[in-house]
Protein backbone atom coordinates (compact mmCIF):
# COMPACT_ATOMS: atom_id res chain seq x y z
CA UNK A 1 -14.56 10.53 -0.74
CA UNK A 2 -13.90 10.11 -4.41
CA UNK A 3 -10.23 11.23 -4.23
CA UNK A 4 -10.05 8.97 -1.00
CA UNK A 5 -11.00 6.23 -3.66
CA UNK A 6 -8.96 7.34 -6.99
CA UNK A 7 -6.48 7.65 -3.93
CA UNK A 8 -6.30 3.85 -2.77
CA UNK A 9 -6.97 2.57 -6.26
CA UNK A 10 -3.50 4.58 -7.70
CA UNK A 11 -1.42 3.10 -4.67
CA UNK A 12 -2.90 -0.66 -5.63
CA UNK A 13 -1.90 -0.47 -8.76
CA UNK A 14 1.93 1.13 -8.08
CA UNK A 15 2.01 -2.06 -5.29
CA UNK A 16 1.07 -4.58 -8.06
CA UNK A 17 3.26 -2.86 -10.67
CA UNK A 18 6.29 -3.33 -8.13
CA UNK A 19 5.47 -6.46 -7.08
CA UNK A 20 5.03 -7.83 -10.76
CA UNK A 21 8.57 -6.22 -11.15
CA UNK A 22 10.04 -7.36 -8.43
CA UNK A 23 8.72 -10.93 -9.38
CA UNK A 24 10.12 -10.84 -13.01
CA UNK A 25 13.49 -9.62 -10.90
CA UNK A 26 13.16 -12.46 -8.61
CA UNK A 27 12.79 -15.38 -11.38
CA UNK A 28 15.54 -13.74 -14.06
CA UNK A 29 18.29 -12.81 -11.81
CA UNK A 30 17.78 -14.45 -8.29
CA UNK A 31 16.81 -18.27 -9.97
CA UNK A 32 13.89 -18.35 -7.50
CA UNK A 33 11.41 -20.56 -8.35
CA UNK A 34 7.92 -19.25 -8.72
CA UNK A 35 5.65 -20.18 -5.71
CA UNK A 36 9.06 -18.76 -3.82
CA UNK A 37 8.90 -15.76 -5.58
CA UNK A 38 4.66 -15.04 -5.48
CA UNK A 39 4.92 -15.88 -1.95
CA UNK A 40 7.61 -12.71 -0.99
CA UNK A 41 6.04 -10.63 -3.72
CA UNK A 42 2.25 -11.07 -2.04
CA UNK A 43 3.99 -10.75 1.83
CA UNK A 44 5.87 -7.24 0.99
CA UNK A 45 2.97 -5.85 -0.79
CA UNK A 46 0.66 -6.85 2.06
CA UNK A 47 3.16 -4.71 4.61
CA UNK A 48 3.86 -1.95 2.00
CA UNK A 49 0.01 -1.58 1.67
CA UNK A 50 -0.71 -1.26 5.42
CA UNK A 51 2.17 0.95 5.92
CA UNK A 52 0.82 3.25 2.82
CA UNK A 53 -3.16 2.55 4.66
CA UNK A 54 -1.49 3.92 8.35
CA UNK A 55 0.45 6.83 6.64
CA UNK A 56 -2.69 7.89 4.82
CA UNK A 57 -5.14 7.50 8.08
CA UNK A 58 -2.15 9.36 10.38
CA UNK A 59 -2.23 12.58 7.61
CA UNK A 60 -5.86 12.33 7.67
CA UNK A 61 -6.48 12.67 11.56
CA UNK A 62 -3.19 15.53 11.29
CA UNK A 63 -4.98 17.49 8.62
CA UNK A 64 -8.82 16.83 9.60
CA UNK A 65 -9.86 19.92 11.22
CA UNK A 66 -11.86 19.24 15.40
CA UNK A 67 -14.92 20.12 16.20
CA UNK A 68 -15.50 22.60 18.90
CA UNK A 69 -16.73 21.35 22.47
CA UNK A 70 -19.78 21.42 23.70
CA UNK A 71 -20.30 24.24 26.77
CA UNK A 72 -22.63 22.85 29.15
């Protein structure tokens, strides 16, 4: 449970380190202007997180060994 949580907490802060990358990219180089800029930084963190939170719940059920069945 705890590396499930040191886990998550690692991958939120590599998405936010990105995404405040990407945003200093987007207002230097690109000329966006900010709320531009937040907005696609917050929209492809939200879809890299849930792709990171389905590839972490597909291992999970791969790896996580089945109980035996029941004989009646």
């Amino acid at each position: 449970m705890l590396q499930r949580v040191l886990f998550c907490a690692a991958a939120a802060v590599m998405v936010c380190a990105i995404g405040a990358a990407l945003l200093q990219f987007a207002l230097m180089i690109l000329s966006f202007s900010s709320p531009v800029a937040i907005t696609v930084i917050t929209l492809v963190a939200v879809v890299m997180l849930n792709s990171l939170r389905r590839r972490i719940r597909a291992a999970k059920h791969r790896f996580t060994p089945r109980k035996p069945e029941k004989s009646a």
